[in-house]
N, C-alpha and C. Protein backbone atom coordinates (compact mmCIF):
# COMPACT_ATOMS: atom_id res chain seq x y z
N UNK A 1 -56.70 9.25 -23.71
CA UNK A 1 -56.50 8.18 -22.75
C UNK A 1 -55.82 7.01 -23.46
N UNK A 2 -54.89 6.08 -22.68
CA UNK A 2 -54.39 4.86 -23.42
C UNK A 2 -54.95 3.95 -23.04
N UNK A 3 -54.39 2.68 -23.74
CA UNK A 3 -54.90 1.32 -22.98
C UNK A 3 -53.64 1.09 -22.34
N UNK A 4 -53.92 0.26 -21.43
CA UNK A 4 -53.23 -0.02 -20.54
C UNK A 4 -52.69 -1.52 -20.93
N UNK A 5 -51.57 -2.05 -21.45
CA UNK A 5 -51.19 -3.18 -21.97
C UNK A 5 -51.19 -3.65 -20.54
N UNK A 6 -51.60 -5.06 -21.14
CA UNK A 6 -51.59 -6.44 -20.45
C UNK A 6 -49.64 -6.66 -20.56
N UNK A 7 -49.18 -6.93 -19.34
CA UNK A 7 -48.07 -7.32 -19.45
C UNK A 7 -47.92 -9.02 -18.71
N UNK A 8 -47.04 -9.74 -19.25
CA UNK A 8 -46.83 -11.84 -18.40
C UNK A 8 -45.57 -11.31 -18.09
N UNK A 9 -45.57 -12.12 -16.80
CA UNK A 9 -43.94 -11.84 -15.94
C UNK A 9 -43.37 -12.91 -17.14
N UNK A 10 -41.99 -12.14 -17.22
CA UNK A 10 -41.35 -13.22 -18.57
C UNK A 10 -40.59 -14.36 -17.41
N UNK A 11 -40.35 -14.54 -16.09
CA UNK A 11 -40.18 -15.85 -15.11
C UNK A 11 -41.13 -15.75 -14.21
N UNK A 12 -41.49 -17.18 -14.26
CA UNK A 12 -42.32 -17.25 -13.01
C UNK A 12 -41.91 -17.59 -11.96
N UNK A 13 -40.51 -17.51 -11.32
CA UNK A 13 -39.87 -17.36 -10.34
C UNK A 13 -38.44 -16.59 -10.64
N UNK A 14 -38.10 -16.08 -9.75
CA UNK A 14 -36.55 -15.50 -9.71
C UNK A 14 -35.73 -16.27 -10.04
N UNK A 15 -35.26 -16.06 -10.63
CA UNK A 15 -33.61 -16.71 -11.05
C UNK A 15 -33.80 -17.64 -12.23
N UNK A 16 -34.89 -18.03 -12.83
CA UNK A 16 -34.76 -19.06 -13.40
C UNK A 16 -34.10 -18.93 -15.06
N UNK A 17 -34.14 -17.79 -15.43
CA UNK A 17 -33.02 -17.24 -16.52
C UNK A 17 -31.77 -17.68 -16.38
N UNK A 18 -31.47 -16.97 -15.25
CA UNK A 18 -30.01 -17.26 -15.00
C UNK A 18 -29.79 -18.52 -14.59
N UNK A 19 -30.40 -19.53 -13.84
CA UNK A 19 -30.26 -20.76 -13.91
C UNK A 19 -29.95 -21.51 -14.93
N UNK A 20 -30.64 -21.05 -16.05
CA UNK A 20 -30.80 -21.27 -17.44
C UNK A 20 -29.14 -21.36 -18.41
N UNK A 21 -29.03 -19.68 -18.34
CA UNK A 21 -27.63 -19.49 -18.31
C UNK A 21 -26.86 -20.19 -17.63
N UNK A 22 -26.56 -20.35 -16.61
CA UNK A 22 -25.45 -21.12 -15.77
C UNK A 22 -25.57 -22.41 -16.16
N UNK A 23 -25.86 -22.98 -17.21
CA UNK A 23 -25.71 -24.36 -18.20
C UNK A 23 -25.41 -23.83 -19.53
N UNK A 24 -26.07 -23.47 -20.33
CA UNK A 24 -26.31 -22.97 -21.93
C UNK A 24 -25.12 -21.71 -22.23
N UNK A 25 -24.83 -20.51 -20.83
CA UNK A 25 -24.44 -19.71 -21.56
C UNK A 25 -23.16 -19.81 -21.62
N UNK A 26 -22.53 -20.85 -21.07
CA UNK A 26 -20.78 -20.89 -21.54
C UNK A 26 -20.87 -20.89 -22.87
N UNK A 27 -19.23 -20.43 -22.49
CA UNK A 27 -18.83 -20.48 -24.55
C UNK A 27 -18.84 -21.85 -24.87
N UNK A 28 -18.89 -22.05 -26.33
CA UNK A 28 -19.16 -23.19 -26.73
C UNK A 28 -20.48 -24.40 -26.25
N UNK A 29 -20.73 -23.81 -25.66
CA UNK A 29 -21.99 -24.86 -25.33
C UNK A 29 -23.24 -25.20 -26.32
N UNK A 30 -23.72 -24.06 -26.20
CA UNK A 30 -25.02 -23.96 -27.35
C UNK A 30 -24.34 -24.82 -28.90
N UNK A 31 -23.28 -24.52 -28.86
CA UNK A 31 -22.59 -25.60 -30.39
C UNK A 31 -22.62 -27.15 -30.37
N UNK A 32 -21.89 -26.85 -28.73
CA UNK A 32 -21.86 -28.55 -28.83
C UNK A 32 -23.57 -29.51 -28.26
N UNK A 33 -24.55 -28.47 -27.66
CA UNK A 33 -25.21 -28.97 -28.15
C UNK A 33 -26.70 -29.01 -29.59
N UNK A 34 -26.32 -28.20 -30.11
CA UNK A 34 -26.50 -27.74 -31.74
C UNK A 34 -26.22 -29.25 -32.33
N UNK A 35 -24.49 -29.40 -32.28
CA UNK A 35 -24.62 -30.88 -33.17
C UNK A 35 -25.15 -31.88 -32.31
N UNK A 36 -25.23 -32.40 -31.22
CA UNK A 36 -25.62 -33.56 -30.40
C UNK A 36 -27.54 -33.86 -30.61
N UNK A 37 -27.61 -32.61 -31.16
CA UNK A 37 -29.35 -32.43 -31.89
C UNK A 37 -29.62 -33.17 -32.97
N UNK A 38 -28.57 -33.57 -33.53
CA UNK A 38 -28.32 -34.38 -35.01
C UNK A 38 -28.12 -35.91 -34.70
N UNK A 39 -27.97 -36.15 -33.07
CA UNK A 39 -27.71 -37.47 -32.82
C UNK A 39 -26.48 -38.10 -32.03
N UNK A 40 -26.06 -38.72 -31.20
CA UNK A 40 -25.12 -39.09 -30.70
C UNK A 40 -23.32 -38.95 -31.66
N UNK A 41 -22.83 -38.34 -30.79
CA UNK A 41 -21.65 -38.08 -31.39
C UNK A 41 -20.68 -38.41 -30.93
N UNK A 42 -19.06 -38.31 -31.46
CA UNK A 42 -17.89 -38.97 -30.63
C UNK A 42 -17.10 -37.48 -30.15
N UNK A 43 -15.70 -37.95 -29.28
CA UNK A 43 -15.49 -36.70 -28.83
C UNK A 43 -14.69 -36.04 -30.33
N UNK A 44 -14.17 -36.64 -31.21
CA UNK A 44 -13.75 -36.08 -32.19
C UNK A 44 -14.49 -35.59 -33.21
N UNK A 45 -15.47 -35.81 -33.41
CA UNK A 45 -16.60 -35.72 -34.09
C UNK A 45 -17.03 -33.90 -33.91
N UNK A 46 -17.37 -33.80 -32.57
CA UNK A 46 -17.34 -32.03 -31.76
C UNK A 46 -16.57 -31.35 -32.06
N UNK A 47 -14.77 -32.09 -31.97
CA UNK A 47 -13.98 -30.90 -31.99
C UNK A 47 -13.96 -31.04 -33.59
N UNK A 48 -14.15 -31.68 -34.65
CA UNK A 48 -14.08 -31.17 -36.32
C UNK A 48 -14.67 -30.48 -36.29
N UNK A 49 -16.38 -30.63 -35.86
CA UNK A 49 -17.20 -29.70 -36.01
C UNK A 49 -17.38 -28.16 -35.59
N UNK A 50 -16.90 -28.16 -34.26
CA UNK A 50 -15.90 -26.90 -33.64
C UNK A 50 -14.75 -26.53 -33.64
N UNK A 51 -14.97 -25.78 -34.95
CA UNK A 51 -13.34 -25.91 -34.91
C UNK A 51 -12.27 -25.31 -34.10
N UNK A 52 -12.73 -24.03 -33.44
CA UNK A 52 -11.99 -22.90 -32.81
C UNK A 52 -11.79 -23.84 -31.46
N UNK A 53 -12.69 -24.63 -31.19
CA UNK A 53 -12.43 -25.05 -29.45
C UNK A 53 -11.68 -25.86 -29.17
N UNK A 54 -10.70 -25.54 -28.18
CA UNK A 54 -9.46 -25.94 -27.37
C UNK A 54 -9.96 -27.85 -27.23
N UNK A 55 -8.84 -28.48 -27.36
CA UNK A 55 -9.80 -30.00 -26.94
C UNK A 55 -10.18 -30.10 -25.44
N UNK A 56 -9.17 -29.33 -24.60
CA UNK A 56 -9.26 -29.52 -23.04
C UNK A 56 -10.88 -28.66 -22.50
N UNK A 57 -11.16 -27.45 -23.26
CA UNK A 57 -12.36 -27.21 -23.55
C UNK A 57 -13.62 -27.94 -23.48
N UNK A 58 -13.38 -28.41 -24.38
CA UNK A 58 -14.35 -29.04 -25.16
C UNK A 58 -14.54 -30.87 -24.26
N UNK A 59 -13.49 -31.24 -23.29
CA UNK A 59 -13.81 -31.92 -22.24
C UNK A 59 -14.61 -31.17 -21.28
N UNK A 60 -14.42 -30.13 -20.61
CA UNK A 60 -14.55 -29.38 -19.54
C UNK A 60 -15.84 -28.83 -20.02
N UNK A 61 -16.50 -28.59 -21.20
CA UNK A 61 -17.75 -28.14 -21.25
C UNK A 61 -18.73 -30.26 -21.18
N UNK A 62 -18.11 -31.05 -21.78
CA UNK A 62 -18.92 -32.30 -21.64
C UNK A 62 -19.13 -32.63 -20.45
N UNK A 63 -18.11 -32.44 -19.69
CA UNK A 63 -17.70 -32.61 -18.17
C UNK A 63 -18.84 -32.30 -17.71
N UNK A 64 -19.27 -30.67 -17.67
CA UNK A 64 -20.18 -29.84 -17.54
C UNK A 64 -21.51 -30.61 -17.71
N UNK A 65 -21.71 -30.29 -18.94
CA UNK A 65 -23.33 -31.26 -19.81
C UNK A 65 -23.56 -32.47 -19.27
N UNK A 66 -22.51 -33.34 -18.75
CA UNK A 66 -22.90 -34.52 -18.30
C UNK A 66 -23.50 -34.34 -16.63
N UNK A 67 -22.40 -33.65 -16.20
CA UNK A 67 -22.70 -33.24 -14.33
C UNK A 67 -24.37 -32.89 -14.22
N UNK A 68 -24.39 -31.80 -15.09
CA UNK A 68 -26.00 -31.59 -15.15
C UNK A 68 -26.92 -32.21 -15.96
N UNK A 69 -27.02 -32.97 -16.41
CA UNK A 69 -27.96 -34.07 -16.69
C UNK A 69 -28.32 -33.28 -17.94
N UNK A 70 -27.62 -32.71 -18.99
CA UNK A 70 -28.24 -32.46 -20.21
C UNK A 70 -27.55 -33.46 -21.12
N UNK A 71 -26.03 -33.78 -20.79
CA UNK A 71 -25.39 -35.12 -21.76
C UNK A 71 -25.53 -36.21 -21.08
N UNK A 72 -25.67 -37.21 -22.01
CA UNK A 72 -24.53 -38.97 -20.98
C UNK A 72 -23.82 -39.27 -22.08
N UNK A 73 -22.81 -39.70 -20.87
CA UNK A 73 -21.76 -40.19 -22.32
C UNK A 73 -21.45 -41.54 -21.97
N UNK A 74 -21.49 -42.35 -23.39
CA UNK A 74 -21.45 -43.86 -23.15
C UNK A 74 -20.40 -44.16 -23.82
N UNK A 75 -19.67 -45.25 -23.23
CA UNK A 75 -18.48 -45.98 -23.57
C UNK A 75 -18.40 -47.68 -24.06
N UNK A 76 -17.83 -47.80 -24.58
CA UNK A 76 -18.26 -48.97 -25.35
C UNK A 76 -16.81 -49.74 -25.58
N UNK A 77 -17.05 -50.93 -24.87
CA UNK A 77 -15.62 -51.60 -24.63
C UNK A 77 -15.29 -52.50 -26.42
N UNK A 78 -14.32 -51.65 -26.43
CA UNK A 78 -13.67 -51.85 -28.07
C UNK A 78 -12.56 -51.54 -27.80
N UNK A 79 -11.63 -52.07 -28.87
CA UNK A 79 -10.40 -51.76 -29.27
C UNK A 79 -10.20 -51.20 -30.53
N UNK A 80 -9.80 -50.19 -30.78
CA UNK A 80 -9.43 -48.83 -29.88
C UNK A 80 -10.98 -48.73 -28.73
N UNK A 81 -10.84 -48.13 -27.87
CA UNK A 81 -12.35 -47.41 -27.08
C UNK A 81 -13.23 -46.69 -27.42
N UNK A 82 -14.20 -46.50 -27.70
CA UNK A 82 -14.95 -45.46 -28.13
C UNK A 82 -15.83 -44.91 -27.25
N UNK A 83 -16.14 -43.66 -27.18
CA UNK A 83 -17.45 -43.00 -26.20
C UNK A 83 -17.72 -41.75 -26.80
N UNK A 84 -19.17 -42.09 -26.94
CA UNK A 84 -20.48 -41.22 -27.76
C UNK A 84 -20.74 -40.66 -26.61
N UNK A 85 -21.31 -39.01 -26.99
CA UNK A 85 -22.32 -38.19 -26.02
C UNK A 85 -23.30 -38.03 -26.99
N UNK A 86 -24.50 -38.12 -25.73
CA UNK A 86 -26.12 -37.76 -26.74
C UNK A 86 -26.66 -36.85 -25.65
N UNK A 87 -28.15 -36.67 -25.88
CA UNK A 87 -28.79 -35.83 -25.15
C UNK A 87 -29.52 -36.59 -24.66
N UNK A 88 -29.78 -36.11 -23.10
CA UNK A 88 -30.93 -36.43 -22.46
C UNK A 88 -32.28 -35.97 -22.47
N UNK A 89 -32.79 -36.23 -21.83
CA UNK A 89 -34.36 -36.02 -22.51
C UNK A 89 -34.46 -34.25 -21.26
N UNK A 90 -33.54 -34.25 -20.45
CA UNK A 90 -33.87 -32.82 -20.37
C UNK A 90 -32.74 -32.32 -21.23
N UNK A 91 -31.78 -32.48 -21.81
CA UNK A 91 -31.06 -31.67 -23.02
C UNK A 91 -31.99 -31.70 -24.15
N UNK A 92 -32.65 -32.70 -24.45
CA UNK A 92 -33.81 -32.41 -25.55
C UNK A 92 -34.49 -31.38 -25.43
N UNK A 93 -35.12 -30.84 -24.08
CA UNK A 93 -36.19 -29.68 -23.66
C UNK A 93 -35.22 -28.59 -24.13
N UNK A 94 -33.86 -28.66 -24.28
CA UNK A 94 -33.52 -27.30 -24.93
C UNK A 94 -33.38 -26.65 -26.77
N UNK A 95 -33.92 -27.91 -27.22
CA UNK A 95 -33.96 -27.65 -28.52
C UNK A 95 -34.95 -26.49 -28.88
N UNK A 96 -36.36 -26.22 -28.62
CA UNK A 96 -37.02 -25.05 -28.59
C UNK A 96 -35.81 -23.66 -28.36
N UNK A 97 -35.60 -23.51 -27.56
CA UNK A 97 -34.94 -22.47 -26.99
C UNK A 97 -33.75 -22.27 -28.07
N UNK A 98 -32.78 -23.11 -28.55
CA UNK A 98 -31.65 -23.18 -29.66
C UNK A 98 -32.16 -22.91 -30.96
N UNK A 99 -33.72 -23.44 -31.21
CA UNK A 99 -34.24 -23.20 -32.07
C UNK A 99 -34.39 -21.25 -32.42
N UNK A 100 -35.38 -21.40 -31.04
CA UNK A 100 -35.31 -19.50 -31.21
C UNK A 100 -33.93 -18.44 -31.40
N UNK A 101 -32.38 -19.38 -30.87
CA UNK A 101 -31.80 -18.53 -30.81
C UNK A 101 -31.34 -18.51 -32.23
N UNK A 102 -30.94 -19.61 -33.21
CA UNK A 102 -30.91 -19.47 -34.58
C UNK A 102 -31.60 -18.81 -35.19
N UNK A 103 -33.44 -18.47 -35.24
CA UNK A 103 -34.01 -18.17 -35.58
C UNK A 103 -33.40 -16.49 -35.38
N UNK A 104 -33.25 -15.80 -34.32
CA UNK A 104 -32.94 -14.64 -33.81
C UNK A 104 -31.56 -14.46 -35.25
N UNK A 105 -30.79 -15.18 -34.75
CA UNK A 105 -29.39 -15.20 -35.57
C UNK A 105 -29.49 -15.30 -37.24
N UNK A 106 -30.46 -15.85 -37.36
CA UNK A 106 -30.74 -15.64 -38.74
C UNK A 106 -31.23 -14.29 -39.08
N UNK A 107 -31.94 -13.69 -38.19
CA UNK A 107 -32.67 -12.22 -38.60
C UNK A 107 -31.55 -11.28 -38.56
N UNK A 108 -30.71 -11.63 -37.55
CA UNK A 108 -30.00 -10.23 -37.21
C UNK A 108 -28.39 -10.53 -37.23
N UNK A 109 -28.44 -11.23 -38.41
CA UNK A 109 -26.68 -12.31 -38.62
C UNK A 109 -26.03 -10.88 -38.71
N UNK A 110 -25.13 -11.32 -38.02
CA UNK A 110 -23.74 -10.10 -39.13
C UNK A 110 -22.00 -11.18 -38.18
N UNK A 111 -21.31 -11.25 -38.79
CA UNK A 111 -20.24 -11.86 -38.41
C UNK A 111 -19.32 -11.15 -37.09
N UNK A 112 -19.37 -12.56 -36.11
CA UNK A 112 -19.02 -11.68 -35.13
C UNK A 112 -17.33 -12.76 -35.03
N UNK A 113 -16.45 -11.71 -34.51
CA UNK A 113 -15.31 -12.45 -34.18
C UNK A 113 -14.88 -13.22 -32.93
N UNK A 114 -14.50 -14.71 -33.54
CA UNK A 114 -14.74 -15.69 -32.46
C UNK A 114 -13.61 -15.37 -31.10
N UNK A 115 -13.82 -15.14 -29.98
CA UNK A 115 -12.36 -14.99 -29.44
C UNK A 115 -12.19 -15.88 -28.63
């Protein structure tokens, strides 16, 4: 005879994975917010740090992060202009989750090609 494992629904409602995804799983996202974890950044600041990503990109994913309330981006009347993106305190709630996926990526690294 076996035991019968205890199984936890891994969502406690439908969809909420993919909800999940439909923020985090674009390309480049999880990067740009990887560095914004380190603290408010500029838009040039992202693309050094990313290097492969397009700059029009790399608007269109902030674009993104900001619409949904995981970035704000603040502007600061100077000459030249400047405007920092940071995280919001629900982009903060995704540091756990970035955490695990490094953690994953560290176990099971092997070099994948960026396309």
């Amino acid at each position: 005879m076996y035991q019968k494992i205890a199984r936890t629904k891994l969502e406690p409602e439908g969809g909420c994975i993919a909800s999940a995804m439909e923020i985090i799983g674009k390309k480049w996202t999880a990067l740009i917010l990887r560095d914004l974890f380190d603290g408010p950044k500029r838009f040039c600041e992202l693309e050094r740090s990313i290097t492969l990503i397009n700059p029009r990109t790399l608007s269109k994913r902030l674009d993104d992060l900001e619409r949904d309330g995981i970035i704000m981006k603040k502007s600061f009347a100077e000459a030249p202009p400047r405007t920092e993106y940071s995280l919001t305190k629900k982009g903060s709630d995704l540091l756990p989750i970035l955490k695990q996926m490094a953690i994953w990526g560290t176990k099971h690294h092997h070099i994948v090609p960026v396309r």
